[in-house]
N, C-alpha and C. Protein backbone atom coordinates (compact mmCIF):
# COMPACT_ATOMS: atom_id res chain seq x y z
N UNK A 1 -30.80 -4.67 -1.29
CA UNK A 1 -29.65 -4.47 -0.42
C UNK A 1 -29.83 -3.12 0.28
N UNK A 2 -29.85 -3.23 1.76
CA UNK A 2 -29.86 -2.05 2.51
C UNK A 2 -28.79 -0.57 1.74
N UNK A 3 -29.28 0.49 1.68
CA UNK A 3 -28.06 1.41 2.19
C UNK A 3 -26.95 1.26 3.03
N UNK A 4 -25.93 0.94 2.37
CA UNK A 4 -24.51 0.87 3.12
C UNK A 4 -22.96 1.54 2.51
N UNK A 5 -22.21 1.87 3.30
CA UNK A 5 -21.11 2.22 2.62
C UNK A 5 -20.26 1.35 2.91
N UNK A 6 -19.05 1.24 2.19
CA UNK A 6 -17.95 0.20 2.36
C UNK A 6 -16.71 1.43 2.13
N UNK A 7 -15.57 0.74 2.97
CA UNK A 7 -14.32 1.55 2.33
C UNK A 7 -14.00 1.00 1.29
N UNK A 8 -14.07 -0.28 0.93
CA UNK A 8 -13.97 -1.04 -0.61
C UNK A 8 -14.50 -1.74 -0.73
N UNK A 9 -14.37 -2.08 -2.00
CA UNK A 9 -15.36 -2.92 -2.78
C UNK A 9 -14.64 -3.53 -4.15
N UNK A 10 -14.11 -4.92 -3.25
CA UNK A 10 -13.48 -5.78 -4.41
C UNK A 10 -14.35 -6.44 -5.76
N UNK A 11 -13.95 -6.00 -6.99
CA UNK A 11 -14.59 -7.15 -8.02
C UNK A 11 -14.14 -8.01 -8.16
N UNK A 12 -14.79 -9.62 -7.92
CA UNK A 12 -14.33 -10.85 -8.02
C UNK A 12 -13.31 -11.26 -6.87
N UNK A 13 -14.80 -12.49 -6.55
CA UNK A 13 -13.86 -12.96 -4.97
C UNK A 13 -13.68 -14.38 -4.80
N UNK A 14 -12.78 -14.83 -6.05
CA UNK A 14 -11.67 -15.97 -6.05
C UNK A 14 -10.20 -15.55 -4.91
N UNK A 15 -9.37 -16.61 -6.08
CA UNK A 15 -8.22 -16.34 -4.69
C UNK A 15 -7.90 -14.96 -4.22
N UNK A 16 -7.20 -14.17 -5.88
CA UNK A 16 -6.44 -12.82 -5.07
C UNK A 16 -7.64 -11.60 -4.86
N UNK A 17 -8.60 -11.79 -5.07
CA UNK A 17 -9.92 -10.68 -4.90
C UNK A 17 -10.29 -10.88 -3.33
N UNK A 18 -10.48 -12.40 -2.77
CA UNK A 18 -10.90 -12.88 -1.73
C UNK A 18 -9.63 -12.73 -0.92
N UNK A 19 -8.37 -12.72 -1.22
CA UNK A 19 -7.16 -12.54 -0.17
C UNK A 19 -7.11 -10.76 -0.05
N UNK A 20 -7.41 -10.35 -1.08
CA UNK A 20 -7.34 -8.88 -1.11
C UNK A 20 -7.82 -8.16 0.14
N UNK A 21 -9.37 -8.51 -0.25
CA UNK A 21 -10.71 -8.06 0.75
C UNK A 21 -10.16 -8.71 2.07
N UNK A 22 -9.56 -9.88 2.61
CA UNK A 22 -9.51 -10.09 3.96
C UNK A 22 -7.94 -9.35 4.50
N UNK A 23 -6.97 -9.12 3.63
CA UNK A 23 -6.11 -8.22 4.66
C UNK A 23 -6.66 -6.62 4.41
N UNK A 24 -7.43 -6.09 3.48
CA UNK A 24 -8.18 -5.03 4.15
C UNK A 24 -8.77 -5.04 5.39
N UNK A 25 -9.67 -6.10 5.41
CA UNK A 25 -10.53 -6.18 6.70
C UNK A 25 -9.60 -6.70 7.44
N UNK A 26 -8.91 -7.17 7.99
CA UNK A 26 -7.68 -7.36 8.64
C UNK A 26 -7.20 -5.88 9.17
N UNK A 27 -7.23 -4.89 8.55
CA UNK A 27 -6.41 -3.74 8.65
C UNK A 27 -8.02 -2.78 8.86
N UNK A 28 -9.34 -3.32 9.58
CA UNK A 28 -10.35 -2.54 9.91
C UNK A 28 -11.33 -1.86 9.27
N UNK A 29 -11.12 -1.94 8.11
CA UNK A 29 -11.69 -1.78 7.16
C UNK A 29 -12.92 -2.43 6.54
N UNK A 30 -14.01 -1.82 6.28
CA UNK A 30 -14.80 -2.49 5.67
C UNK A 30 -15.40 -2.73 4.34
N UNK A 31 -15.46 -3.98 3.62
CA UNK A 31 -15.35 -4.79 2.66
C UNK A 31 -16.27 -5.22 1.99
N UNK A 32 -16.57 -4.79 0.72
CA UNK A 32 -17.44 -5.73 -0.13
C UNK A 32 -16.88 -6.47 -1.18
N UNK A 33 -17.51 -7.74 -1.35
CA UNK A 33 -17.10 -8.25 -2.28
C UNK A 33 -18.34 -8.91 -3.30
N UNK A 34 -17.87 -9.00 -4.48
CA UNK A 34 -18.69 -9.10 -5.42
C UNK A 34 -17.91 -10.20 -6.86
N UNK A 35 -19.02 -11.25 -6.48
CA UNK A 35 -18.96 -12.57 -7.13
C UNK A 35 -19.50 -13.10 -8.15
N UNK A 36 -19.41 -13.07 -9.28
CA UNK A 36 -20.81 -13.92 -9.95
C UNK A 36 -20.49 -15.54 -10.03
N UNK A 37 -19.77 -15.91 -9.73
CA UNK A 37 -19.81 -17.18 -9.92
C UNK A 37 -20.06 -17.69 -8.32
N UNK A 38 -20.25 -19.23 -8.07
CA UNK A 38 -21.01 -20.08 -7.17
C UNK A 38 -19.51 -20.98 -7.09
N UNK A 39 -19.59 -21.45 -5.76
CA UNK A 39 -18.36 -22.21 -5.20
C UNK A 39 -18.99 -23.51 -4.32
N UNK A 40 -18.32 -24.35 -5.13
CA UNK A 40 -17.12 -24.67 -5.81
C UNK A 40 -17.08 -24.62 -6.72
N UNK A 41 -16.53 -24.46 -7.47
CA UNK A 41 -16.53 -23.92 -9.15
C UNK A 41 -15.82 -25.28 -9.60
N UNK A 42 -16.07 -25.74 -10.76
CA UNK A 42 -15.67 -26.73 -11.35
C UNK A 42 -14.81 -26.34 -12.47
N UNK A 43 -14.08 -25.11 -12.23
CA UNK A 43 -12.67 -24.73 -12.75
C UNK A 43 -11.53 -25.54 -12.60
N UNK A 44 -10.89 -26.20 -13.51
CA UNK A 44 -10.20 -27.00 -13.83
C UNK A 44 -8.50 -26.64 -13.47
N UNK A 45 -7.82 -26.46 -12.43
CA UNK A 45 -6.56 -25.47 -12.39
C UNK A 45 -5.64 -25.80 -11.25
N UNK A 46 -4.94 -25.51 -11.25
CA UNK A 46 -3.87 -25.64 -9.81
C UNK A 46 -3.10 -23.97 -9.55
N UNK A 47 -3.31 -23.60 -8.57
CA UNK A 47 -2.42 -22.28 -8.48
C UNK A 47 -0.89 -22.87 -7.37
N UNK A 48 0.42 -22.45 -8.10
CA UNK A 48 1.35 -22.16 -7.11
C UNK A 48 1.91 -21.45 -6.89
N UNK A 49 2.09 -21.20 -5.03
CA UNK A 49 2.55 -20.48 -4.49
C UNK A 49 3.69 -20.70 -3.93
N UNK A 50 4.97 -19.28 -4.12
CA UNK A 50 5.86 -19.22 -3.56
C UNK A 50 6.01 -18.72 -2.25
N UNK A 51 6.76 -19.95 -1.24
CA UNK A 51 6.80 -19.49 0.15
C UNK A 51 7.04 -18.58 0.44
N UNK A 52 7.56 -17.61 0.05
CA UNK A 52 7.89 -15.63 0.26
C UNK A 52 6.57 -14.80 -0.52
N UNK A 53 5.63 -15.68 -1.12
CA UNK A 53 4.59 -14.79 -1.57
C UNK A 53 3.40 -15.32 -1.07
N UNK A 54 2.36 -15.64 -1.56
CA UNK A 54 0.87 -15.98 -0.96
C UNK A 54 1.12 -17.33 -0.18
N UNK A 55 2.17 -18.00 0.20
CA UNK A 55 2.30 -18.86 1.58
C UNK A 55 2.18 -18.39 2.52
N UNK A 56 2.88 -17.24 2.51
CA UNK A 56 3.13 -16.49 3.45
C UNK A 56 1.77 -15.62 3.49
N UNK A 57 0.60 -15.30 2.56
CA UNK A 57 0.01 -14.42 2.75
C UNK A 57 -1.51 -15.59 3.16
N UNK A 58 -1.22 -16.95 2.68
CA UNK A 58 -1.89 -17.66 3.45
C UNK A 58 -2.12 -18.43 4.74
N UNK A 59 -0.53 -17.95 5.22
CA UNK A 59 -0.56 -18.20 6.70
C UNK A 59 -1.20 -17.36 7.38
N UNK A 60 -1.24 -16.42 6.94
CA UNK A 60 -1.16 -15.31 7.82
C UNK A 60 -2.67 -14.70 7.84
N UNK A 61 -3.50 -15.57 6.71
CA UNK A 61 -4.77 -15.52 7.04
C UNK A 61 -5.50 -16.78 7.81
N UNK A 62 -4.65 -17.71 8.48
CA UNK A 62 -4.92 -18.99 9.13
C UNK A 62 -5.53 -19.83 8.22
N UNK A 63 -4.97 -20.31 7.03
CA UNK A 63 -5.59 -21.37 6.29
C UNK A 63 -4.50 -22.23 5.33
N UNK A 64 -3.56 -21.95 5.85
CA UNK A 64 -2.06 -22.77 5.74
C UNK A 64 -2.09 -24.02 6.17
N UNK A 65 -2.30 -24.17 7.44
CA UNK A 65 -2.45 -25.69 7.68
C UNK A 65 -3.51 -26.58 7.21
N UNK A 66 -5.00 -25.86 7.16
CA UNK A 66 -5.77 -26.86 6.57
C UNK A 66 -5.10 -27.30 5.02
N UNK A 67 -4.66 -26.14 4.28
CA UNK A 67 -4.56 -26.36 3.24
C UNK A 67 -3.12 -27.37 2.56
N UNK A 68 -2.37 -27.43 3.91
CA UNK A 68 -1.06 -28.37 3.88
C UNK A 68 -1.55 -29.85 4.16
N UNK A 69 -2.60 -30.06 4.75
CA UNK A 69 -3.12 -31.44 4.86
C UNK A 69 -3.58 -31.55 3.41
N UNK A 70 -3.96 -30.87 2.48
CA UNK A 70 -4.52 -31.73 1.48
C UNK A 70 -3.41 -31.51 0.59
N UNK A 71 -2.33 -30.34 0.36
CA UNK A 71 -1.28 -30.75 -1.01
C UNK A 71 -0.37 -30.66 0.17
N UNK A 72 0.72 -31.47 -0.14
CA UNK A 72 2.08 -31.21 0.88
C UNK A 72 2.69 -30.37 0.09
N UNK A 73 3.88 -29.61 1.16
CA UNK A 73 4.60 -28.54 0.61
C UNK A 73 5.21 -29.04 -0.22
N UNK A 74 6.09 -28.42 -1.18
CA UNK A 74 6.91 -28.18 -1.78
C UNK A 74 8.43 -27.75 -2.21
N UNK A 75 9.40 -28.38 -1.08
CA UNK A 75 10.95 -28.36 -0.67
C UNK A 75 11.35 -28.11 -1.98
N UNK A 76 11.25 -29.00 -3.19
CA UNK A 76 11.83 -28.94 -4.03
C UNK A 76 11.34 -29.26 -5.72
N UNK A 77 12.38 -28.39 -6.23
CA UNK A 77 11.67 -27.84 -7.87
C UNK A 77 12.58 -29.05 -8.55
N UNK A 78 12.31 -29.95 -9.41
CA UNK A 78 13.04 -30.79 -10.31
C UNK A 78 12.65 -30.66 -11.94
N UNK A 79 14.03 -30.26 -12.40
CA UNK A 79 13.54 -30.02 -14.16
C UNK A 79 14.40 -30.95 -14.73
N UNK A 80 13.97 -31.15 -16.02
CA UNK A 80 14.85 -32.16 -17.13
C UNK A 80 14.80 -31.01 -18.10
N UNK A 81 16.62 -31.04 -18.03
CA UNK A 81 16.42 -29.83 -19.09
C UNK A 81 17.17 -30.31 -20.41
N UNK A 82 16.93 -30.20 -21.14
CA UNK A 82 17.43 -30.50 -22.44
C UNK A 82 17.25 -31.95 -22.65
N UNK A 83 15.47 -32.37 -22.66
CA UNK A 83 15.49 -33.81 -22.86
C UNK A 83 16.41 -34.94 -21.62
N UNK A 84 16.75 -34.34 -20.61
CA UNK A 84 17.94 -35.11 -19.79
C UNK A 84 17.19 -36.58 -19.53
N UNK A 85 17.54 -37.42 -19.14
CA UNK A 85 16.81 -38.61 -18.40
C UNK A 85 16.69 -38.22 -17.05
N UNK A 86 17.61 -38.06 -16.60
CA UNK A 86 17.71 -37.48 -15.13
C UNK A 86 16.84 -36.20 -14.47
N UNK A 87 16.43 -35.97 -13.43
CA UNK A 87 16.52 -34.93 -13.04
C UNK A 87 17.13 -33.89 -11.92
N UNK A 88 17.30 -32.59 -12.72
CA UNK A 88 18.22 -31.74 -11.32
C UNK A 88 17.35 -31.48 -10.32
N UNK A 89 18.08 -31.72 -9.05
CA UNK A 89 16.71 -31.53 -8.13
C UNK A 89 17.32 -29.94 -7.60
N UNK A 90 16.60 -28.73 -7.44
CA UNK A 90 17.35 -27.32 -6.81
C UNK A 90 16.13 -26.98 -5.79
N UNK A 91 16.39 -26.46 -4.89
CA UNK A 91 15.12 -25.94 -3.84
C UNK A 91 14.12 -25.49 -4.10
N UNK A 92 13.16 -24.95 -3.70
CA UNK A 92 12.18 -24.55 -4.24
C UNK A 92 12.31 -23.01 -4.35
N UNK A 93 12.09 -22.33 -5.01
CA UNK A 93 12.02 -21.03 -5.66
C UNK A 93 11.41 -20.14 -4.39
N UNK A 94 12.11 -19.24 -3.69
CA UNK A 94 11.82 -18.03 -2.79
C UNK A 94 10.94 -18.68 -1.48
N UNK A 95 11.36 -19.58 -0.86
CA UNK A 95 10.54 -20.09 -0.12
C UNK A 95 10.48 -19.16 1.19
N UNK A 96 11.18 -17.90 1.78
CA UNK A 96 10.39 -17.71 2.55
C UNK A 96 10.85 -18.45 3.92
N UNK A 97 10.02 -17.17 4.22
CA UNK A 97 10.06 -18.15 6.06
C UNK A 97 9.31 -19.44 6.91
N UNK A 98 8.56 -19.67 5.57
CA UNK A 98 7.69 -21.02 5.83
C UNK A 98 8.28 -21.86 5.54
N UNK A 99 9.59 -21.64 4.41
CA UNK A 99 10.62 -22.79 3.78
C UNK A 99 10.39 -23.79 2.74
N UNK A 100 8.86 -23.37 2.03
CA UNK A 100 8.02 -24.01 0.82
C UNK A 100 7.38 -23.45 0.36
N UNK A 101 6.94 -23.93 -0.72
CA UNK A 101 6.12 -23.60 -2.03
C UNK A 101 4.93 -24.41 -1.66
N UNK A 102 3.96 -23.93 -2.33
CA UNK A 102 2.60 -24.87 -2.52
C UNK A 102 2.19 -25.00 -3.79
N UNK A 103 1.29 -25.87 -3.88
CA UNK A 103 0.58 -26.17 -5.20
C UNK A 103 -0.74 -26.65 -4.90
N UNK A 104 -1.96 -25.93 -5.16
CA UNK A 104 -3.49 -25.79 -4.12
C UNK A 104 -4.42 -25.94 -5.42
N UNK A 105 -5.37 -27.33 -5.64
CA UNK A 105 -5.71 -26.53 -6.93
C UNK A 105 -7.32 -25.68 -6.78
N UNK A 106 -7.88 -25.27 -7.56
CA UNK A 106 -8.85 -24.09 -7.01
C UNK A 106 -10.17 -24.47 -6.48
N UNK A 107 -10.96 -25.52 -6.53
CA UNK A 107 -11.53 -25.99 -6.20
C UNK A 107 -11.85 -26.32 -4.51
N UNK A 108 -10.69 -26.19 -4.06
CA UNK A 108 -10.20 -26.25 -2.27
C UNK A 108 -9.79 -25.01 -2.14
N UNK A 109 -9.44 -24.29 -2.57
CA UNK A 109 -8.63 -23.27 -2.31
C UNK A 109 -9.57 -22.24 -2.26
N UNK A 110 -10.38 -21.94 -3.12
CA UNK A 110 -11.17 -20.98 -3.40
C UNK A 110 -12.11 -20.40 -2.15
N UNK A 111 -13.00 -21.76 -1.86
CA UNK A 111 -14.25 -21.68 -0.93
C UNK A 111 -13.49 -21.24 0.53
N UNK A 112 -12.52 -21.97 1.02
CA UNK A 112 -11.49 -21.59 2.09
C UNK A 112 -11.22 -20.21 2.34
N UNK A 113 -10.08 -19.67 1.16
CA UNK A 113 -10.15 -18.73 1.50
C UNK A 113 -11.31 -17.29 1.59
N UNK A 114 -12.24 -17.94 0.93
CA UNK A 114 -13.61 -16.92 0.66
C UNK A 114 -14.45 -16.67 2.42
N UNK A 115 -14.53 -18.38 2.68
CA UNK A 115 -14.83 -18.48 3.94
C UNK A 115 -14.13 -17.87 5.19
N UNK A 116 -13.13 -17.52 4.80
CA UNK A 116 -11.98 -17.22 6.63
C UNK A 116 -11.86 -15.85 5.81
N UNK A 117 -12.49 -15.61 5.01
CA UNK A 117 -12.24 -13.49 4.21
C UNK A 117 -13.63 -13.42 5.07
N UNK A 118 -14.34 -14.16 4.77
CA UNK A 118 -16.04 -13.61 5.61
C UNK A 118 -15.78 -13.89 7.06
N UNK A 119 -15.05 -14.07 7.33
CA UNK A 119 -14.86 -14.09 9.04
C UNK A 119 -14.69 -13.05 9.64
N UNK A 120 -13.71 -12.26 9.12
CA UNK A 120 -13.02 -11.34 9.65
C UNK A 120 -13.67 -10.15 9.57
């Protein structure tokens, strides 16, 4: 690897390492990131996000819509609480100005956002 300097240098560039490094570089800065694992990873997982938190921080890196074609949002949270048969249906938790939640599992999510962090 050439001689280079970086203003940072993220360890581990999954979701929040790889969202990290691109609103740095977003903000002009220049970025390393450092991975040992290979993508797609056959990590077994679902991450969700609240529309007032990384919805919003995935719009805003342009990968909201691809990523709404493969899970649909998330309007609403339904629990059975105390064994109920029924369930209460209540909105979804802090949705934000996007007005949803997501649920992305890592396998899609990962390479995406890694890819549109190396863009910038």
């Amino acid at each position: 690897m050439p001689d280079q300097t970086y203003d940072a240098i993220v360890v581990g560039g999954r979701v929040a390492g790889a969202l990290s490094a691109a609103h740095l570089a977003e903000r002009g800065l220049s970025v390393l990131v450092l991975e040992s694992g290979r993508f797609p990873s056959a990590t077994l997982s679902t991450h969700f996000f609240r529309g007032d938190g990384l919805v919003r921080s995935l719009d805003r890196l342009g990968v909201l819509d691809t990523l709404v074609a493969q899970a649909p949002p998330l309007t609403c949270e339904y629990f059975y609480a105390g064994g109920a048969a029924d369930a209460q249906a209540n909105p979804a938790q802090e949705p934000g100005d996007v007005g949803f939640g997501l649920a992305v599992g890592r396998g899609s999510l990962a390479p995406l956002v890694c890819s549109r962090g190396a863009a910038l």
